[in-house]
Structures are given as C-alpha cells and as structure tokens.
PDB file of N, CA and C in Angstrom:
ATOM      1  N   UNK A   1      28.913  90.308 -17.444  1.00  0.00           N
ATOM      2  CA  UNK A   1      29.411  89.595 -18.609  1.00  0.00           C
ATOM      3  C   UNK A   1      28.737  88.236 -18.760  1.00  0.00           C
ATOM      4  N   UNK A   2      28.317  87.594 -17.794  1.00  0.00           N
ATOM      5  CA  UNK A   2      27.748  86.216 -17.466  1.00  0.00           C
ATOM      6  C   UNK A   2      26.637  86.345 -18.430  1.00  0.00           C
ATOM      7  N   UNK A   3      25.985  87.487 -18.023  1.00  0.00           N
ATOM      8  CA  UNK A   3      24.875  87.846 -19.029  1.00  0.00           C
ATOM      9  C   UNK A   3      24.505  87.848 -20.545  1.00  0.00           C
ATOM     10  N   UNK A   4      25.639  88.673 -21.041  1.00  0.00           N
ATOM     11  CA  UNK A   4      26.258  88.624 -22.108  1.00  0.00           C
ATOM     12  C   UNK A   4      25.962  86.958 -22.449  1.00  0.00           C
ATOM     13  N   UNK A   5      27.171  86.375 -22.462  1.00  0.00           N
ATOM     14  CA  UNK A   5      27.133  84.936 -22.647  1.00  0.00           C
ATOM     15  C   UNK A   5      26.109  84.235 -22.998  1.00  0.00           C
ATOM     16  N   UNK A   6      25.542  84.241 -21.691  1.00  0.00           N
ATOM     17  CA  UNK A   6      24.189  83.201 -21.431  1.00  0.00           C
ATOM     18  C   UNK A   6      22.942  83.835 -23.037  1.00  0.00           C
ATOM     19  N   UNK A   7      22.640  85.202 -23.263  1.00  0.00           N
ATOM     20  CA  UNK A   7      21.721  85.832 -24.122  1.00  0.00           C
ATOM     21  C   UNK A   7      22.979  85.043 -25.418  1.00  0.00           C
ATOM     22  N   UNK A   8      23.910  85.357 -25.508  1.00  0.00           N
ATOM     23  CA  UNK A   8      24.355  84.896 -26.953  1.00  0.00           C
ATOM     24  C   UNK A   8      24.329  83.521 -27.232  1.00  0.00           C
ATOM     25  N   UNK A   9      24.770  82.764 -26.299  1.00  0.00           N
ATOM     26  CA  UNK A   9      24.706  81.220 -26.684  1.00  0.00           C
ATOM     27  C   UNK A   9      22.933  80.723 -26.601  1.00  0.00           C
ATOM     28  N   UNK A  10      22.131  81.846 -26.159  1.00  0.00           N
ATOM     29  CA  UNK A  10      20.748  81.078 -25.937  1.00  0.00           C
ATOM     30  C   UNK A  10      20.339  81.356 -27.322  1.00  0.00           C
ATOM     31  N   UNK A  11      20.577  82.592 -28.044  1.00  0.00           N
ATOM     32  CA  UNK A  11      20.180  83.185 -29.298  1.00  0.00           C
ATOM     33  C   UNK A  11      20.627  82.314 -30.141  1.00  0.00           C
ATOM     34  N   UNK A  12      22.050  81.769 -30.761  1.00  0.00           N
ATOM     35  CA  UNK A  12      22.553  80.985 -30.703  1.00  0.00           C
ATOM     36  C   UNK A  12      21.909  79.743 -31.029  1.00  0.00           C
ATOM     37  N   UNK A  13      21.157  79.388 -29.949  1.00  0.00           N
ATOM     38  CA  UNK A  13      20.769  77.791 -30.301  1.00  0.00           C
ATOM     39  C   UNK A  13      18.997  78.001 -30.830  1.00  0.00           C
ATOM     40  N   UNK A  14      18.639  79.028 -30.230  1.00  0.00           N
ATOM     41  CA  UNK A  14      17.257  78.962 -30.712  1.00  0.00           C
ATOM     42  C   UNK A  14      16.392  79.548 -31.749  1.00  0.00           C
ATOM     43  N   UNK A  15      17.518  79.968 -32.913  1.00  0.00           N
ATOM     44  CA  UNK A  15      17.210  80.323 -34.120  1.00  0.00           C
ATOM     45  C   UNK A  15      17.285  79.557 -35.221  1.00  0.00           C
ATOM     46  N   UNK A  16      17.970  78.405 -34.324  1.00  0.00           N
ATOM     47  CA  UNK A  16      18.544  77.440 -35.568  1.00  0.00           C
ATOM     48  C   UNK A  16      17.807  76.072 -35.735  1.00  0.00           C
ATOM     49  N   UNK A  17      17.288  75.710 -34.746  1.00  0.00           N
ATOM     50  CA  UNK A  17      16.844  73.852 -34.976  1.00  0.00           C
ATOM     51  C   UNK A  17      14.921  74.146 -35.286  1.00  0.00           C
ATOM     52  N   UNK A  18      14.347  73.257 -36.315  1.00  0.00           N
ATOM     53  CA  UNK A  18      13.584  73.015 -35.755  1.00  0.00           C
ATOM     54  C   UNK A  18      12.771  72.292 -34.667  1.00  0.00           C
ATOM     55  N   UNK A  19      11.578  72.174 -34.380  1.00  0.00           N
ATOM     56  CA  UNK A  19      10.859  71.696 -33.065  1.00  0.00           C
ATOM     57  C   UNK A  19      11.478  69.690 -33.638  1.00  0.00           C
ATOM     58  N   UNK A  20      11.934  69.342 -32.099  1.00  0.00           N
ATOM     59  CA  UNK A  20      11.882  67.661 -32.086  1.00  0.00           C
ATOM     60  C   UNK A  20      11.316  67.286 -31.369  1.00  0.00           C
ATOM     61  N   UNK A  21      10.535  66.041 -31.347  1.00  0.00           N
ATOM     62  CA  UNK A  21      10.015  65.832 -30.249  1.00  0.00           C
ATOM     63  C   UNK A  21      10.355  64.224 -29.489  1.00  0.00           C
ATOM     64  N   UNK A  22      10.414  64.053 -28.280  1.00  0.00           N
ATOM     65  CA  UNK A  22      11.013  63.286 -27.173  1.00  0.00           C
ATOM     66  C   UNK A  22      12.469  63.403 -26.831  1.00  0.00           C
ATOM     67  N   UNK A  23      12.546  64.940 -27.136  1.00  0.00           N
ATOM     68  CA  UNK A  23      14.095  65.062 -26.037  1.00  0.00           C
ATOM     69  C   UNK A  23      13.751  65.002 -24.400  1.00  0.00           C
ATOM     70  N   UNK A  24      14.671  64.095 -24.317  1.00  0.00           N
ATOM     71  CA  UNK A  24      14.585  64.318 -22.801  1.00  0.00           C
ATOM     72  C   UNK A  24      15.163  65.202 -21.911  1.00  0.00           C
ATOM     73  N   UNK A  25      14.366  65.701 -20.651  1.00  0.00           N
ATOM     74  CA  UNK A  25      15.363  66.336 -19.759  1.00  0.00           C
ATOM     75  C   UNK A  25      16.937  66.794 -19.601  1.00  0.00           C
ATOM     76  N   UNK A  26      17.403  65.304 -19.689  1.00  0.00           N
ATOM     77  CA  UNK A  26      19.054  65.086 -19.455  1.00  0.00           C
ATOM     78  C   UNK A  26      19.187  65.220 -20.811  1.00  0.00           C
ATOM     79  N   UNK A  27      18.743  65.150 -21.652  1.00  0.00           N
ATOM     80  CA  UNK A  27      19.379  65.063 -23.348  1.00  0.00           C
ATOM     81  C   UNK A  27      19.122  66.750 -23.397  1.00  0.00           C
ATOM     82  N   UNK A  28      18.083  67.156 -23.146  1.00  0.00           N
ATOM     83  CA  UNK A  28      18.115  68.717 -22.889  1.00  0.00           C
ATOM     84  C   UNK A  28      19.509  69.737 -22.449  1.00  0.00           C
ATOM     85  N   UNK A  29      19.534  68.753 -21.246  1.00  0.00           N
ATOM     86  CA  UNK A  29      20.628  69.412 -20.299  1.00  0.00           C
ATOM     87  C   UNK A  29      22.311  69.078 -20.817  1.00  0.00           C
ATOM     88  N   UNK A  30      22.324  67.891 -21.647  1.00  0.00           N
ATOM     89  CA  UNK A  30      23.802  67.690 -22.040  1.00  0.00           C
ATOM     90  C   UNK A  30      23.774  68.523 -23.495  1.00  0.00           C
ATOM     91  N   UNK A  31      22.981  69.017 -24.384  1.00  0.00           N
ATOM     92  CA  UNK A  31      22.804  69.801 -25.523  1.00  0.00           C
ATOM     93  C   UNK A  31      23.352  71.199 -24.916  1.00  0.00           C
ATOM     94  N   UNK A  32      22.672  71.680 -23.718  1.00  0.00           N
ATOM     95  CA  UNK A  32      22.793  73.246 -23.579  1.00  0.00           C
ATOM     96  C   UNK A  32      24.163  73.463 -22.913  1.00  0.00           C
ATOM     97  N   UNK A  33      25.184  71.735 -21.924  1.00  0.00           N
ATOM     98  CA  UNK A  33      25.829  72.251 -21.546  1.00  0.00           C
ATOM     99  C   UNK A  33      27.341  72.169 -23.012  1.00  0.00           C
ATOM    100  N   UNK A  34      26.973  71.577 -23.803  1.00  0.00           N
ATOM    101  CA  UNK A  34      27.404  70.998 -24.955  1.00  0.00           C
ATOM    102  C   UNK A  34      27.728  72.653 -25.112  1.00  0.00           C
ATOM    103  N   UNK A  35      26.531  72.888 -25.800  1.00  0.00           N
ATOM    104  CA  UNK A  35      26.653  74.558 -26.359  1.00  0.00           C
ATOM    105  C   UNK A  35      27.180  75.487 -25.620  1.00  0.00           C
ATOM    106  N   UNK A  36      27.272  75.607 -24.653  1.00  0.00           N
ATOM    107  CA  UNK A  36      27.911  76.990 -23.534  1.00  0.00           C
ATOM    108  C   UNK A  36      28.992  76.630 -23.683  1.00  0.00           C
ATOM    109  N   UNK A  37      29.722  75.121 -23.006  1.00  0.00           N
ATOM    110  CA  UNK A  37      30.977  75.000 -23.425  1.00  0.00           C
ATOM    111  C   UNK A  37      31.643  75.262 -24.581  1.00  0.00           C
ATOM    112  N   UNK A  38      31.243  74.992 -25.433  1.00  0.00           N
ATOM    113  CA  UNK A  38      31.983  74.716 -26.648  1.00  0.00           C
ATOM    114  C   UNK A  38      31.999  76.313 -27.674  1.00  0.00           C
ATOM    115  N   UNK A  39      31.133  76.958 -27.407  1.00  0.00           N
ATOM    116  CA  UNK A  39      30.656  78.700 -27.854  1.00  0.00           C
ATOM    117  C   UNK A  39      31.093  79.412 -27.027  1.00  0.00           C
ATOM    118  N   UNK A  40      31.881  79.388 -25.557  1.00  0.00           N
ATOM    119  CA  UNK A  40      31.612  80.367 -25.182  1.00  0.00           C
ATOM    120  C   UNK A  40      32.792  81.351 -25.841  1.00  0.00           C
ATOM    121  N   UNK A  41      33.574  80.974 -26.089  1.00  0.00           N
ATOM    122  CA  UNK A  41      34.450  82.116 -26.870  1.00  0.00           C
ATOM    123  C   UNK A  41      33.710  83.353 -28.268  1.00  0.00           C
ATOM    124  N   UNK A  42      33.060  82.782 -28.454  1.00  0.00           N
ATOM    125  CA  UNK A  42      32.093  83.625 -29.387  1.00  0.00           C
ATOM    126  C   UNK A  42      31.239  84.999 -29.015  1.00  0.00           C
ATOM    127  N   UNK A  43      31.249  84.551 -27.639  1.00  0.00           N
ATOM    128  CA  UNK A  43      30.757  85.717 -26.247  1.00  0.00           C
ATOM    129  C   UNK A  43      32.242  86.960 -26.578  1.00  0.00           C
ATOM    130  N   UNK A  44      33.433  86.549 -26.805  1.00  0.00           N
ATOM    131  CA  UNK A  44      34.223  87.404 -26.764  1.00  0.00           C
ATOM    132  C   UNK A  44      34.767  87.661 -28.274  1.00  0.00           C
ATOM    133  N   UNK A  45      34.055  87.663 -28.800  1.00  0.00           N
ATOM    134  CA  UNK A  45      34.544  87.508 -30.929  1.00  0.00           C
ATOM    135  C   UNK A  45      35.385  86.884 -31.399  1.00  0.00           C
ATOM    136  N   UNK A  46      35.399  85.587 -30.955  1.00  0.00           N
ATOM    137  CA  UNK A  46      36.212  84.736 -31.619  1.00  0.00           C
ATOM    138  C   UNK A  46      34.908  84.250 -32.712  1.00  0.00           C
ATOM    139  N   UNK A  47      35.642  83.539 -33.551  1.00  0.00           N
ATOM    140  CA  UNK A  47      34.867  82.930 -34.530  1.00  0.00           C
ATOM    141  C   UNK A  47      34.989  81.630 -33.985  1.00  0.00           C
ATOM    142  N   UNK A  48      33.271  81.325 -34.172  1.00  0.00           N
ATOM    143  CA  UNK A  48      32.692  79.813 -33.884  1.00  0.00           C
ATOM    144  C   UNK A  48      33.578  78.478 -34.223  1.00  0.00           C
ATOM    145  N   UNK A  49      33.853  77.831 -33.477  1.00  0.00           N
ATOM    146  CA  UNK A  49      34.953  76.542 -33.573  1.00  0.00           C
ATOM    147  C   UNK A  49      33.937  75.578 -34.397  1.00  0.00           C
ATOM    148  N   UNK A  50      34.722  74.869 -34.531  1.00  0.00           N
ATOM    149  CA  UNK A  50      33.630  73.361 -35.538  1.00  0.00           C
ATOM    150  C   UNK A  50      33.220  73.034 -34.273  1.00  0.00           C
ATOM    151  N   UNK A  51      33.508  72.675 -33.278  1.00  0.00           N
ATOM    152  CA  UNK A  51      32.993  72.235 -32.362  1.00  0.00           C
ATOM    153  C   UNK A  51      31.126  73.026 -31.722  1.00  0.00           C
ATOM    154  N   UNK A  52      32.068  74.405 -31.461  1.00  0.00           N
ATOM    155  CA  UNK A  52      30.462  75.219 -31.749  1.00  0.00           C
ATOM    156  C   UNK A  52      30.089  74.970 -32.762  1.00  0.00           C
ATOM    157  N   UNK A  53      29.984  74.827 -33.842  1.00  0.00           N
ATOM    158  CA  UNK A  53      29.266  74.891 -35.132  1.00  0.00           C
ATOM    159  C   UNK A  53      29.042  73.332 -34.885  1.00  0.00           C
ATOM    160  N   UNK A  54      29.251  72.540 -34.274  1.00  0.00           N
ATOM    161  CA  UNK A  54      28.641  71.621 -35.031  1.00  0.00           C
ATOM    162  C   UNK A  54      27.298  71.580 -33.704  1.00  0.00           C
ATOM    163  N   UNK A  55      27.628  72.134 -32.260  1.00  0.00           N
ATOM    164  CA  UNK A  55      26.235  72.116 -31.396  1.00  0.00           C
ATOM    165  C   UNK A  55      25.326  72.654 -31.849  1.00  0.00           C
ATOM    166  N   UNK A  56      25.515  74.151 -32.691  1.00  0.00           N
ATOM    167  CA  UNK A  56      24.841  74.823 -33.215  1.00  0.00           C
ATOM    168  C   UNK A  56      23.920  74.037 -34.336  1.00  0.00           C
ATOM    169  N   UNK A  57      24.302  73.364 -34.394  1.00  0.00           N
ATOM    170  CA  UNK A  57      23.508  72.638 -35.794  1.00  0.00           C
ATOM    171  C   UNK A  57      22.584  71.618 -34.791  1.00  0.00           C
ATOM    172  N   UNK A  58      22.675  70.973 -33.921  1.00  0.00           N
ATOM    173  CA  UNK A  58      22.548  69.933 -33.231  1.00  0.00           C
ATOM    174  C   UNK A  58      21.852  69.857 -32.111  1.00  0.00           C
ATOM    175  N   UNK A  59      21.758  71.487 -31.397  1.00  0.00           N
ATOM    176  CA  UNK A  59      20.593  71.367 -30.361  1.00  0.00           C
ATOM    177  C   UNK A  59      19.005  71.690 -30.645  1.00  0.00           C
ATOM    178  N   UNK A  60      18.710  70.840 -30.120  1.00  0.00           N
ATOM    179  CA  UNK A  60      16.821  71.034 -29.897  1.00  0.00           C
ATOM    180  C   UNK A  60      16.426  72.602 -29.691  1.00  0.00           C
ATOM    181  N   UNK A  61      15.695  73.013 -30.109  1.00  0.00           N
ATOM    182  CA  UNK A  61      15.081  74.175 -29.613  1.00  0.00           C
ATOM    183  C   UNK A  61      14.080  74.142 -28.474  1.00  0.00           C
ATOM    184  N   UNK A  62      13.674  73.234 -28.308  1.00  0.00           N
ATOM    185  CA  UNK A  62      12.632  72.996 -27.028  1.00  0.00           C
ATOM    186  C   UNK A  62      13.520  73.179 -25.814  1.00  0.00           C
ATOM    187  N   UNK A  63      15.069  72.549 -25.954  1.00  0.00           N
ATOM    188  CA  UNK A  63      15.827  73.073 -24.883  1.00  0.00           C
ATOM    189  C   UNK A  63      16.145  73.916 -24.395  1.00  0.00           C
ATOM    190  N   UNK A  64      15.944  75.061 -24.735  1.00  0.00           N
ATOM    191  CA  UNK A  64      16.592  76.293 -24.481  1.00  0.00           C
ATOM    192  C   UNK A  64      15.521  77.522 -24.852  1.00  0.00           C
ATOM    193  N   UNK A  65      14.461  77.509 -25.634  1.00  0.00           N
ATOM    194  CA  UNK A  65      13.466  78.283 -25.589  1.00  0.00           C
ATOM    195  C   UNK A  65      12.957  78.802 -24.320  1.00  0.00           C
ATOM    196  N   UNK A  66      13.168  78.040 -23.149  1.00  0.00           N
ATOM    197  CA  UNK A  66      12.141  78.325 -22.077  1.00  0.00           C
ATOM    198  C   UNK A  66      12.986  79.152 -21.287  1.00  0.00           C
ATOM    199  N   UNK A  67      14.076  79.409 -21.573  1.00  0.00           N
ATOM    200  CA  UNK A  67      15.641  80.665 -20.876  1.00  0.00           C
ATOM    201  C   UNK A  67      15.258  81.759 -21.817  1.00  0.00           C
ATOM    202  N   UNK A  68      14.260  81.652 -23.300  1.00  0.00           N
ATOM    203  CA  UNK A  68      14.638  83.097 -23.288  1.00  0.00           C
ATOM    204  C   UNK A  68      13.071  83.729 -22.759  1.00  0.00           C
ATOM    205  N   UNK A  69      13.562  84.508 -21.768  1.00  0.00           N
ATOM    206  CA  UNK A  69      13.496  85.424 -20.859  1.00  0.00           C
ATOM    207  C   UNK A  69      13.005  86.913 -21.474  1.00  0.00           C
ATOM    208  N   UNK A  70      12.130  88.015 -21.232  1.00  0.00           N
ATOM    209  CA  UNK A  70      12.523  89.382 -21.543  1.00  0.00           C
ATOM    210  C   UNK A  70      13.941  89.842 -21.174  1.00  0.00           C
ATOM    211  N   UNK A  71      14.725  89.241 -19.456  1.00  0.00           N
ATOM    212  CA  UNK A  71      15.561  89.323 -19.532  1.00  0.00           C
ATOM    213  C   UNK A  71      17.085  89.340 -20.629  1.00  0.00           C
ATOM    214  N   UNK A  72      16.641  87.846 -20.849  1.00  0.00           N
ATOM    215  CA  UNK A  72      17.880  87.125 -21.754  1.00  0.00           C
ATOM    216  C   UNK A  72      17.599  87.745 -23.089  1.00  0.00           C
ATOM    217  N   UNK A  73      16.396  87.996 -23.699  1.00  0.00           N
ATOM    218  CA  UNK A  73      15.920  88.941 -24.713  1.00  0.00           C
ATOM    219  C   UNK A  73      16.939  90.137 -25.180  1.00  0.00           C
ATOM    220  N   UNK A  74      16.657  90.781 -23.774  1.00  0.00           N
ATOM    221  CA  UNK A  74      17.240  92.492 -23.772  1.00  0.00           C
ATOM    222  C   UNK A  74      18.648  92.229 -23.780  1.00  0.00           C
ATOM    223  N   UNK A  75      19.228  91.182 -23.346  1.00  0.00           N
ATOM    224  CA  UNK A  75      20.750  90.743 -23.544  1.00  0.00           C
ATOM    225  C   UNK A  75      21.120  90.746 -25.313  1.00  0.00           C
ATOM    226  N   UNK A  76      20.376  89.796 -25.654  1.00  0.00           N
ATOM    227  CA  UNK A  76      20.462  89.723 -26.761  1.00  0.00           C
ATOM    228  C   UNK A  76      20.392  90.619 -28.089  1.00  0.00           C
ATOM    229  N   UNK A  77      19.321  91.368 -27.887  1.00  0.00           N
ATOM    230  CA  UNK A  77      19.795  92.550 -28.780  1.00  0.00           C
ATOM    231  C   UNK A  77      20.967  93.407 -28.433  1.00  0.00           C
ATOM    232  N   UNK A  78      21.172  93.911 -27.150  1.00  0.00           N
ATOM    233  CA  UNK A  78      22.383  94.416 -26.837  1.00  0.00           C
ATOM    234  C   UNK A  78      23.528  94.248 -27.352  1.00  0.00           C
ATOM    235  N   UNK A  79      23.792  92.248 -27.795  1.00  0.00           N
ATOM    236  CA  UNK A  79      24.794  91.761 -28.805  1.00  0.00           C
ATOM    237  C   UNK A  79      24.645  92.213 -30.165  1.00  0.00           C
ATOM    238  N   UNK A  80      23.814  92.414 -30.252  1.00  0.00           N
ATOM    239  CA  UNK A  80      23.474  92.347 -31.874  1.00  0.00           C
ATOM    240  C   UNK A  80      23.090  91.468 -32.945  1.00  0.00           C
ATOM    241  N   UNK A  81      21.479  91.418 -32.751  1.00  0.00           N
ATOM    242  CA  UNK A  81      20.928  90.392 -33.336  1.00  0.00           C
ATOM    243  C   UNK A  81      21.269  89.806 -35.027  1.00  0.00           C
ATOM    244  N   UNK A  82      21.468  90.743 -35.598  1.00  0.00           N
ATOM    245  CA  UNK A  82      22.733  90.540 -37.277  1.00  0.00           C
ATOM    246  C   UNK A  82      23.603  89.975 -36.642  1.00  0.00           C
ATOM    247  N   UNK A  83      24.158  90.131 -36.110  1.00  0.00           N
ATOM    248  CA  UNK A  83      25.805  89.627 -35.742  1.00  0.00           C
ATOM    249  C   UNK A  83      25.610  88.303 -35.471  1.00  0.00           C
ATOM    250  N   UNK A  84      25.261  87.783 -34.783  1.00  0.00           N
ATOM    251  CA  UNK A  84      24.467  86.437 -34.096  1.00  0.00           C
ATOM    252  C   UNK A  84      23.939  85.756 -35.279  1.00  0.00           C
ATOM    253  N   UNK A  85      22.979  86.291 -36.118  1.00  0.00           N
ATOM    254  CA  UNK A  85      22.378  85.312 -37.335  1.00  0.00           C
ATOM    255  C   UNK A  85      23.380  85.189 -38.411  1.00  0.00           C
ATOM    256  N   UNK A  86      24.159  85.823 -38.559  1.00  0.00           N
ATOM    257  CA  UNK A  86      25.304  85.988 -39.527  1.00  0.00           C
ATOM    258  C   UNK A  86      26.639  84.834 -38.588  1.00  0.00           C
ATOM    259  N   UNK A  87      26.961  84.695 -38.057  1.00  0.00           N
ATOM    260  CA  UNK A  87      27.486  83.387 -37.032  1.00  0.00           C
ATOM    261  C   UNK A  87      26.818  82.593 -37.393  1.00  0.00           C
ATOM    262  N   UNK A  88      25.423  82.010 -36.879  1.00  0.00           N
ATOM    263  CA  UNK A  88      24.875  80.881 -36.981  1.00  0.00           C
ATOM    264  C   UNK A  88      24.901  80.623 -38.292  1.00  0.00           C
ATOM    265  N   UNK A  89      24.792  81.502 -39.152  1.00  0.00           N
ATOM    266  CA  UNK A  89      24.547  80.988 -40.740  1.00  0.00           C
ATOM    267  C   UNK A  89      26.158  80.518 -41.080  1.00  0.00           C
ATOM    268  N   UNK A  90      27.043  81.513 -40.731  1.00  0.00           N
ATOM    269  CA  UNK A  90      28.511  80.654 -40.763  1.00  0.00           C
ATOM    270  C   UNK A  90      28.356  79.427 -40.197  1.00  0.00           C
ATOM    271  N   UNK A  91      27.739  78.887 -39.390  1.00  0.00           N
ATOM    272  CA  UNK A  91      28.128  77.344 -38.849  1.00  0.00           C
ATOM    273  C   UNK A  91      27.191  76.334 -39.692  1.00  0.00           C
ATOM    274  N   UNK A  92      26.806  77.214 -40.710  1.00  0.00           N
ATOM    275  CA  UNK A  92      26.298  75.833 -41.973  1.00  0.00           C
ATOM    276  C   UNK A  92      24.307  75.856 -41.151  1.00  0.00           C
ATOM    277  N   UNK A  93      24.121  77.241 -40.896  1.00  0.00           N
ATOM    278  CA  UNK A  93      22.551  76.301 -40.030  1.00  0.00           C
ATOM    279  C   UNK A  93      21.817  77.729 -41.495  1.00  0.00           C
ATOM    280  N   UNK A  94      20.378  77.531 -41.697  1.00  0.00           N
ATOM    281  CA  UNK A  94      19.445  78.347 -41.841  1.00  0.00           C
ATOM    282  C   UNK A  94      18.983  79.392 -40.933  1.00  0.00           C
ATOM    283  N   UNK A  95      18.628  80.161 -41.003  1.00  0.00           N
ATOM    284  CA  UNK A  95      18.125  81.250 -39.589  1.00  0.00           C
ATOM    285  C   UNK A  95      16.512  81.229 -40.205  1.00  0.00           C
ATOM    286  N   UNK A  96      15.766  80.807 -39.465  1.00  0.00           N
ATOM    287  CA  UNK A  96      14.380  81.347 -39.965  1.00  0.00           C
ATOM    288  C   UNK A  96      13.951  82.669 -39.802  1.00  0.00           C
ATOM    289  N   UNK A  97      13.165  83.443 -40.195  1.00  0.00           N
ATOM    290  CA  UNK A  97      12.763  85.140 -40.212  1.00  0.00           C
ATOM    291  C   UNK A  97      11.406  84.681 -39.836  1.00  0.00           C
ATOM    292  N   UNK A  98      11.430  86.077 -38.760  1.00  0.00           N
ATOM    293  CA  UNK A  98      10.202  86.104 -37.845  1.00  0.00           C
ATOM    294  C   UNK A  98      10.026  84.643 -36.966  1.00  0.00           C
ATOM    295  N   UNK A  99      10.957  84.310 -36.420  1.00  0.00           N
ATOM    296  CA  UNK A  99      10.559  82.966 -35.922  1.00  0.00           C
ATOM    297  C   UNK A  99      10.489  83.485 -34.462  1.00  0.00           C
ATOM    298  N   UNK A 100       9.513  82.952 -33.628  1.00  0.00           N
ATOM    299  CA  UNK A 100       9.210  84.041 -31.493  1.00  0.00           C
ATOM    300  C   UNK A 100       9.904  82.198 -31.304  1.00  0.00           C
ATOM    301  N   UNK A 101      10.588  82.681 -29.950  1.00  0.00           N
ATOM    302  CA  UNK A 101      11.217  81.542 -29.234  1.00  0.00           C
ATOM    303  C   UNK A 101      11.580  82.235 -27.767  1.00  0.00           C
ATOM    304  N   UNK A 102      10.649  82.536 -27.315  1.00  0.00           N
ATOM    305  CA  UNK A 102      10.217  82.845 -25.497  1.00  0.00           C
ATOM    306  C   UNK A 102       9.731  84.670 -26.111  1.00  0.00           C
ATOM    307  N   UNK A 103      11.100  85.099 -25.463  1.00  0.00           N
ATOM    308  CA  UNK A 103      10.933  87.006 -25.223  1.00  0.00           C
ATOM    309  C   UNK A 103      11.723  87.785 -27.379  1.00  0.00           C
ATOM    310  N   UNK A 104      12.106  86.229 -27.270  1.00  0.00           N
ATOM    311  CA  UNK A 104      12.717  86.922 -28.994  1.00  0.00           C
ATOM    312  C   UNK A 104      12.198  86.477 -30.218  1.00  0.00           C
ATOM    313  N   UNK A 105      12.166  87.481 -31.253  1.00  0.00           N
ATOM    314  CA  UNK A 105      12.013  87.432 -32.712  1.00  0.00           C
ATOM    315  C   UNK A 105      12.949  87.159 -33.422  1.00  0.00           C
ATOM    316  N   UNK A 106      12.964  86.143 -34.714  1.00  0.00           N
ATOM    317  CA  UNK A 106      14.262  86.580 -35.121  1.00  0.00           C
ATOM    318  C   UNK A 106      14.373  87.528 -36.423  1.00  0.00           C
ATOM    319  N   UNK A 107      15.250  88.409 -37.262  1.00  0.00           N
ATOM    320  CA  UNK A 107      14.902  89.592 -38.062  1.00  0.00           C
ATOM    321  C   UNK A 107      13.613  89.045 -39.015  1.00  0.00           C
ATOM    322  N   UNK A 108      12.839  89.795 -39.795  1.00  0.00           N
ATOM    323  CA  UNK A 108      12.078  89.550 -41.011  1.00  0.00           C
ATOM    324  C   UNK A 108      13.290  89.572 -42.021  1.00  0.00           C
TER     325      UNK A 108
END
C-alpha cells in the first residue's frame, strides 16, 4: 500500500508545476513532506482537502521528478492515470499532455 501512496502523491505533484529554479534541498524536502502529509488520504478516495490542493498547486517539480522511478511509474498507472489528472485539475492546477517527468508521461 506504501507503494500505492508514494506513485499517487509523486504523480500528483509532477504533472502540475512548471520547472523553478533555486529550490533548495530543504525547500525540496519541506514541499514533498508538505504533499504526502496533507494528500495522503487521496491514496484511499477521499477527495483532495484545500490543504492538498493548495500543495498541489505549490510544489516544484524538480522536487520530486527524480522519485519517479520505472518503479513508482508502474505504481502509477496501476492508480489510474485519468483519475489522478482529473484530481489535480480539481485542485485548480492545469495538467500538461505529453509532459516525461522521470519513468512517466502524462495522457496526450
């Protein structure tokens, strides 16, 4: 289930921001733990809190690109990659089409 999680909240954040540049490390690391906390109920179909929705809008993509994995990939479709862009677009973000961010695409 850990699995689960980790592929949805990574999908999650890295469909949505574009590239910033001079995040730091620790600004990295308080974004992704920002997002796990605050999403992880979404792992179990709850609908995204403002709180998720508003990380979702708010993390870097440079943070979290480098987790997706073929692993975390194959997680991720398993969720269901519609399902996931249809969420993020509920939390007020754009989804870009065809956008690669490690092992994933996102739909055309």
């Amino acid at each position: 289930m850990l699995g689960k999680w980790v592929g949805m909240l990574i999908l999650v954040s890295v469909v949505l921001v574009p590239m910033a540049h001079g995040v730091t490390p620790s600004e990295c690391k308080i974004e992704k733990n920002n997002l796990v906390n605050n999403c992880r109920p979404v792992i179990f179909e709850s609908n995204p809190s403002a709180g998720c929705c508003q990380n979702v809008r708010d993390v870097h993509i440079e943070c979290v690109c480098p987790y997706v994995s073929p692993k975390v990939a194959s997680v991720i479709r398993g969720i269901g990659v519609p399902r996931v862009v249809k969420l993020i677009e509920g939390c007020g973000r754009p989804v870009p089409r065809n956008y690669k961010c490690g092992s994933i695409t996102t739909p055309p």
